[in-house]
C-alpha atoms as a PDB file:
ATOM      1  CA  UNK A   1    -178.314  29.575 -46.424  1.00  0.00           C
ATOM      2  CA  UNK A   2    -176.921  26.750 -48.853  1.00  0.00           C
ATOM      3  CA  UNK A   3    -174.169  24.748 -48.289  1.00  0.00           C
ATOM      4  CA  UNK A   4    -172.123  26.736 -50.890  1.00  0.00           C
ATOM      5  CA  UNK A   5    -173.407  29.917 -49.471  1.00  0.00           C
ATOM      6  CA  UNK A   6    -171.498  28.919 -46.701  1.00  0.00           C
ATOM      7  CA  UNK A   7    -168.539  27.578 -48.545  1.00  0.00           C
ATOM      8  CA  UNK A   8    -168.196  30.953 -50.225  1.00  0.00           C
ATOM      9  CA  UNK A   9    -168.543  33.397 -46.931  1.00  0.00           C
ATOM     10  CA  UNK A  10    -165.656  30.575 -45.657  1.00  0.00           C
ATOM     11  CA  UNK A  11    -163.392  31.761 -48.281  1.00  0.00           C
ATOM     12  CA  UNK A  12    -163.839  35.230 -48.403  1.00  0.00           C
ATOM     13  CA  UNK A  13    -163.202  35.214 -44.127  1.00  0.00           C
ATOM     14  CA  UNK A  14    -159.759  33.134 -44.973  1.00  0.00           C
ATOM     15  CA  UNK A  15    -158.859  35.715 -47.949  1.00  0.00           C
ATOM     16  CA  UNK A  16    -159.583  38.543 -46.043  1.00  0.00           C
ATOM     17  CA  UNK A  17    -157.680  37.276 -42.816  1.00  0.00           C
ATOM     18  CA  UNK A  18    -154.785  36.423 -45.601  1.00  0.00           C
ATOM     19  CA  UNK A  19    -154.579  39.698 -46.675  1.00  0.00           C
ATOM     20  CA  UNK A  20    -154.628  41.399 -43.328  1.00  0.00           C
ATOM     21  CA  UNK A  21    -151.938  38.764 -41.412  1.00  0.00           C
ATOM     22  CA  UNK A  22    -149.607  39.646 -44.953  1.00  0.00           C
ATOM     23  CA  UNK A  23    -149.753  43.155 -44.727  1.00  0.00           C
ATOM     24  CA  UNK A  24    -149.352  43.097 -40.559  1.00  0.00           C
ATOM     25  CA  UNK A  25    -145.927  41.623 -40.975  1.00  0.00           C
ATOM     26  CA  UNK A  26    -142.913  44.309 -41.467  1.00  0.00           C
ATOM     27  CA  UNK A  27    -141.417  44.304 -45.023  1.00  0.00           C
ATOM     28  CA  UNK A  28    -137.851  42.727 -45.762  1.00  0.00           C
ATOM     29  CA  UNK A  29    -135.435  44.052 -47.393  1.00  0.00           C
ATOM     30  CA  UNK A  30    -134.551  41.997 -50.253  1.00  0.00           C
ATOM     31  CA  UNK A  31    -131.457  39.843 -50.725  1.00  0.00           C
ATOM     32  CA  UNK A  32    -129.188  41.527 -53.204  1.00  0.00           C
ATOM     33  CA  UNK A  33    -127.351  38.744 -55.009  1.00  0.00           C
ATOM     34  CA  UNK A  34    -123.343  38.915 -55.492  1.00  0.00           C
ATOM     35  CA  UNK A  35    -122.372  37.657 -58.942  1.00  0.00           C
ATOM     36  CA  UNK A  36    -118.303  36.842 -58.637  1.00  0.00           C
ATOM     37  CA  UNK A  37    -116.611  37.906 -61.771  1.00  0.00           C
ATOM     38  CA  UNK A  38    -115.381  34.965 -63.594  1.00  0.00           C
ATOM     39  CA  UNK A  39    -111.917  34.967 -66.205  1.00  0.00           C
ATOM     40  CA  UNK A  40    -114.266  35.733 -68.997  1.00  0.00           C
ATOM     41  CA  UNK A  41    -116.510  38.179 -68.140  1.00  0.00           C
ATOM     42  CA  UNK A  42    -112.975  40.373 -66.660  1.00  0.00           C
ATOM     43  CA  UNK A  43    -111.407  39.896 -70.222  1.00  0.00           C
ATOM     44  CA  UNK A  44    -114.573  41.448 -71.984  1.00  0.00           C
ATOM     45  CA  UNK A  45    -114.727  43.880 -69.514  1.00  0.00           C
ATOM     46  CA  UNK A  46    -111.317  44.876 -70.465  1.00  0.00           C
ATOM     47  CA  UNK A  47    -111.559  44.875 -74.010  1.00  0.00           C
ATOM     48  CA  UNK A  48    -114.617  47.099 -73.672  1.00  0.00           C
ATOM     49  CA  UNK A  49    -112.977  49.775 -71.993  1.00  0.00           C
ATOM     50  CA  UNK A  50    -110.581  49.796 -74.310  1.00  0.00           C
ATOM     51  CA  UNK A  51    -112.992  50.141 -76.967  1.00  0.00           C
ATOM     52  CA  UNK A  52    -114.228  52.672 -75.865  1.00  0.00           C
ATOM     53  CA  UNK A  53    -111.164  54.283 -74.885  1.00  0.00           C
ATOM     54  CA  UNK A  54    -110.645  54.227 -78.698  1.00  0.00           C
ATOM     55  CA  UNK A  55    -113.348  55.830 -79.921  1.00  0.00           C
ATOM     56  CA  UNK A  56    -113.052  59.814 -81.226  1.00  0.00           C
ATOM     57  CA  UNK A  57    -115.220  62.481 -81.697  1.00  0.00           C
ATOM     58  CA  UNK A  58    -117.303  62.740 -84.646  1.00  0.00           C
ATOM     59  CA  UNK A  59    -116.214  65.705 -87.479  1.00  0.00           C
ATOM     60  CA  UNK A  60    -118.695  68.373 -86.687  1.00  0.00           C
ATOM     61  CA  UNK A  61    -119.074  70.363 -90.048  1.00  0.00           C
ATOM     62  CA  UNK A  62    -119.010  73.871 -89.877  1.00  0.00           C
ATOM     63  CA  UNK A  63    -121.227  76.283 -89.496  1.00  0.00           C
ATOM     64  CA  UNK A  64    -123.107  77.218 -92.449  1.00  0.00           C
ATOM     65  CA  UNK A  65    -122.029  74.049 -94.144  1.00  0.00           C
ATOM     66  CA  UNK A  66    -124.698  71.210 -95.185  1.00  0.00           C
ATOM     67  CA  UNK A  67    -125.476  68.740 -92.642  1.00  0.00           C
ATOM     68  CA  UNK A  68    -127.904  67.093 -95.374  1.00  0.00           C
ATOM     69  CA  UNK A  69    -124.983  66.351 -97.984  1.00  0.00           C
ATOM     70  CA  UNK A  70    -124.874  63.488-100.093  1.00  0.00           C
ATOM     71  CA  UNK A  71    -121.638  61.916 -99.377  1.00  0.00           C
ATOM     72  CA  UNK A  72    -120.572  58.779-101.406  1.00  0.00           C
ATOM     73  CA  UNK A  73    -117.186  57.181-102.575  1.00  0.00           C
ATOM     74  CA  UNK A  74    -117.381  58.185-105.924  1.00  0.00           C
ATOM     75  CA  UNK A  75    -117.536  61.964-107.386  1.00  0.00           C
ATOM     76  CA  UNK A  76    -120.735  64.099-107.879  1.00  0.00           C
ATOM     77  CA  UNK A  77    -121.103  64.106-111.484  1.00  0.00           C
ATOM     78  CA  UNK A  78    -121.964  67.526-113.379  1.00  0.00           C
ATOM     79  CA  UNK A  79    -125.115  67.733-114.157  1.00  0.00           C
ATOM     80  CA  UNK A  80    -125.287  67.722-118.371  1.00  0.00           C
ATOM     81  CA  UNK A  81    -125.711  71.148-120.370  1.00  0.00           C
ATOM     82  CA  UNK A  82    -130.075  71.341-120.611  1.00  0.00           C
ATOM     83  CA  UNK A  83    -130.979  71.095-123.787  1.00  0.00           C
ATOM     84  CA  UNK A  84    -133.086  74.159-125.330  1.00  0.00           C
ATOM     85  CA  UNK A  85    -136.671  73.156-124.859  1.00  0.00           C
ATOM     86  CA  UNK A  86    -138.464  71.785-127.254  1.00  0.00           C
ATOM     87  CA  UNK A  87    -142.083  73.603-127.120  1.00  0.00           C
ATOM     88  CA  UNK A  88    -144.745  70.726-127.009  1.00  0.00           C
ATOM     89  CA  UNK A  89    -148.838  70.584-126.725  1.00  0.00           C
ATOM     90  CA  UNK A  90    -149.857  70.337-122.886  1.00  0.00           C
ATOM     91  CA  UNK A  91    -151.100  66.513-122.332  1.00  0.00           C
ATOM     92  CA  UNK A  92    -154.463  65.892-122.837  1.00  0.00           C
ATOM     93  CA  UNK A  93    -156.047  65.307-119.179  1.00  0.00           C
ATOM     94  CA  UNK A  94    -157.242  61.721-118.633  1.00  0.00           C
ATOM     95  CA  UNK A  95    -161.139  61.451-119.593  1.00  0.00           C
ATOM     96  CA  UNK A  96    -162.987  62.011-116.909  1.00  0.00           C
ATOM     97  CA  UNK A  97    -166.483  60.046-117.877  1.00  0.00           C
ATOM     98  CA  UNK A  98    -167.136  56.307-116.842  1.00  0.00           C
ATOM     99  CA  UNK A  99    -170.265  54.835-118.755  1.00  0.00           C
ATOM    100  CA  UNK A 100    -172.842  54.039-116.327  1.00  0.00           C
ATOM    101  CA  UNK A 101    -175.586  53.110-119.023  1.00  0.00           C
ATOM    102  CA  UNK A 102    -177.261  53.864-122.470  1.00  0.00           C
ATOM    103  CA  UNK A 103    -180.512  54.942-123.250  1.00  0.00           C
ATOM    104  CA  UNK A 104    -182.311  54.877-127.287  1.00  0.00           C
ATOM    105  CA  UNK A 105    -185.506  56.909-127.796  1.00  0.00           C
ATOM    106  CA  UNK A 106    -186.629  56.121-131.359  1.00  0.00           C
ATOM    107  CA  UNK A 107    -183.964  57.672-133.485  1.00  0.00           C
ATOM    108  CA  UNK A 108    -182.041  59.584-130.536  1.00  0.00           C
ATOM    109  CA  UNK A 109    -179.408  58.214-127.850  1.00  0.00           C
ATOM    110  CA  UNK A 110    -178.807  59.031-124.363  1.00  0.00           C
ATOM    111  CA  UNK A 111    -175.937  58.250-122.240  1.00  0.00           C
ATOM    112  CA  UNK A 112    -175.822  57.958-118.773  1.00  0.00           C
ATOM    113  CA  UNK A 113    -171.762  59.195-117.571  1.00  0.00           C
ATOM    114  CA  UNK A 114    -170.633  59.873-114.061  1.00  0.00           C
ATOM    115  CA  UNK A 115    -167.991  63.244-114.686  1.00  0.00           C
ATOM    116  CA  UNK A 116    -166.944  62.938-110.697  1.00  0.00           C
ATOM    117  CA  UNK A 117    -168.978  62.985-107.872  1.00  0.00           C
ATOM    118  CA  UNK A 118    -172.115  63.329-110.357  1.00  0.00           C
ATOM    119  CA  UNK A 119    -174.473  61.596-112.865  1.00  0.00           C
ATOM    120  CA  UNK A 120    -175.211  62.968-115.922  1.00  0.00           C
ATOM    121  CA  UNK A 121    -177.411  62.161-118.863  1.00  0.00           C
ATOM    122  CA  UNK A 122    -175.676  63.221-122.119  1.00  0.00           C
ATOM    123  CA  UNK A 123    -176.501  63.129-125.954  1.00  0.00           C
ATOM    124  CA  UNK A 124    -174.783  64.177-128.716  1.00  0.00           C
ATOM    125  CA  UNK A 125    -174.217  67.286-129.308  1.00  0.00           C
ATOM    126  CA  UNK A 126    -174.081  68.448-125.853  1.00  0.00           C
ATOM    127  CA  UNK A 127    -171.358  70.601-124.085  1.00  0.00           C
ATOM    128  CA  UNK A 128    -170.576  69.739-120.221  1.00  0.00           C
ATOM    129  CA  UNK A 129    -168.894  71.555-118.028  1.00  0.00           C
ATOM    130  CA  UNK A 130    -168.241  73.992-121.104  1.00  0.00           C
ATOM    131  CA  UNK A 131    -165.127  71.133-120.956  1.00  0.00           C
ATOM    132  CA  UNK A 132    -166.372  68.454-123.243  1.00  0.00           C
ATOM    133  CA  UNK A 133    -168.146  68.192-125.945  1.00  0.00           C
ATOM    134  CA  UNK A 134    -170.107  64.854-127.006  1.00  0.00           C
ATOM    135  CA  UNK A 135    -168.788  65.043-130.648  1.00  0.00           C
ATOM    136  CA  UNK A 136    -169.818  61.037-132.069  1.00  0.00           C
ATOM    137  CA  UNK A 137    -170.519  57.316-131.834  1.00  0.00           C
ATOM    138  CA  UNK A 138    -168.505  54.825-134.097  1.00  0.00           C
ATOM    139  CA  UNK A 139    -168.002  51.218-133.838  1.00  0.00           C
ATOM    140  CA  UNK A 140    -168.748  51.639-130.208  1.00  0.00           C
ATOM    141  CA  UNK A 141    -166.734  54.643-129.628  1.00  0.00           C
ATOM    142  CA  UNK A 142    -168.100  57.601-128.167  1.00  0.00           C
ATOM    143  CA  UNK A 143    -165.768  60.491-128.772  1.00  0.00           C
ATOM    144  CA  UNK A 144    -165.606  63.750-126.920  1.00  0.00           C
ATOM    145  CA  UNK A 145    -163.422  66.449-127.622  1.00  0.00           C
ATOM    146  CA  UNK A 146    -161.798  68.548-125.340  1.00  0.00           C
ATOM    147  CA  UNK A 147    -162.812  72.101-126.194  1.00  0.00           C
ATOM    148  CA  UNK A 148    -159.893  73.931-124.414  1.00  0.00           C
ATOM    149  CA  UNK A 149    -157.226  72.099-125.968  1.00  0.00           C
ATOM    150  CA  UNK A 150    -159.252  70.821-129.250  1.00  0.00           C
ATOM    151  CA  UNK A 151    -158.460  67.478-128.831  1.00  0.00           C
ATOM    152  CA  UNK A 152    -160.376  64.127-129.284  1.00  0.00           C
ATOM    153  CA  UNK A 153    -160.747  61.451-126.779  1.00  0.00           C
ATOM    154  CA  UNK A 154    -163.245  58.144-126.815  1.00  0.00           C
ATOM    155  CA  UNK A 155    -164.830  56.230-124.458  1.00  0.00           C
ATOM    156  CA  UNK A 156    -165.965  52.831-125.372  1.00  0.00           C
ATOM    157  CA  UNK A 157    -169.645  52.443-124.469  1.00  0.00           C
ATOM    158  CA  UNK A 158    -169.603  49.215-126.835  1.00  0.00           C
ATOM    159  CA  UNK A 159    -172.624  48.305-129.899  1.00  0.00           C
ATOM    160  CA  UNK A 160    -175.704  48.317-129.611  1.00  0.00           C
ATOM    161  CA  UNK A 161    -177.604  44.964-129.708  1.00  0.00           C
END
């Protein structure tokens, strides 16, 4: 056994005899400590109590009344007479391609488009999703139109080099 073997077995024999002697002796009570009231804390003592002497009950609103009002200072103002409505198109929804990539086989074009989740390889001409139709490419412009609603949208896919 090394010298700091021993060391070590010397304090685990004085830690463990700490322990026990600690534990042997009977427990004390503690020492509750007496705070004397001073002039100050007595006055705010006082003026608490009478604060809260003060204080009333809250309005409780009646049953079947609103809990969730708005209340404010000023009055509710009417709400204006609705104009007659005014029949419009339904929006366009946002076009849903992003140009991954172009592809030119002689004479013919192929795009590469993710619609969502998936790829797809489109040329003109074709219908997807019996949504979209690939209807041109101008000036960098690729324009689809949207068969349900008849309406054109592009998506720049840029010139060719």
């Amino acid at each position: 056994m090394t010298r700091r073997h021993k060391m070590l077995a010397l304090a685990l024999l004085s830690s463990a005899a700490l322990t026990w002697w600690s534990a042997a002796r009977e427990p004390q009570a503690p020492v509750a400590a007496v705070a004397r009231p001073t002039p100050a804390r007595v006055a705010a003592q006082a003026v608490a109590t009478s604060d809260l002497l003060a204080l009333q009950p809250r309005n409780v609103p009646a049953r079947g009344a609103d809990p969730f009002r708005v209340a404010g200072w000023l009055a509710v103002p009417t709400p204006p007479a609705a104009a007659p409505a005014i029949p419009t198109a339904p929006p366009v929804p946002e076009l849903p391609f992003r140009l991954l990539g172009r592809y030119i086989d002689g004479e013919r074009q192929a795009f590469f488009l993710q619609y969502g989740e998936r790829n797809v390889v489109a040329h003109l001409g074709d219908v997807i999703d019996d949504t979209y139709q690939v209807a041109s490419l101008e000036q960098g412009l690729l324009t689809f139109i949207h068969l349900p609603l008849e309406m054109r949208q592009t998506l720049a896919v840029g010139e060719m080099n």
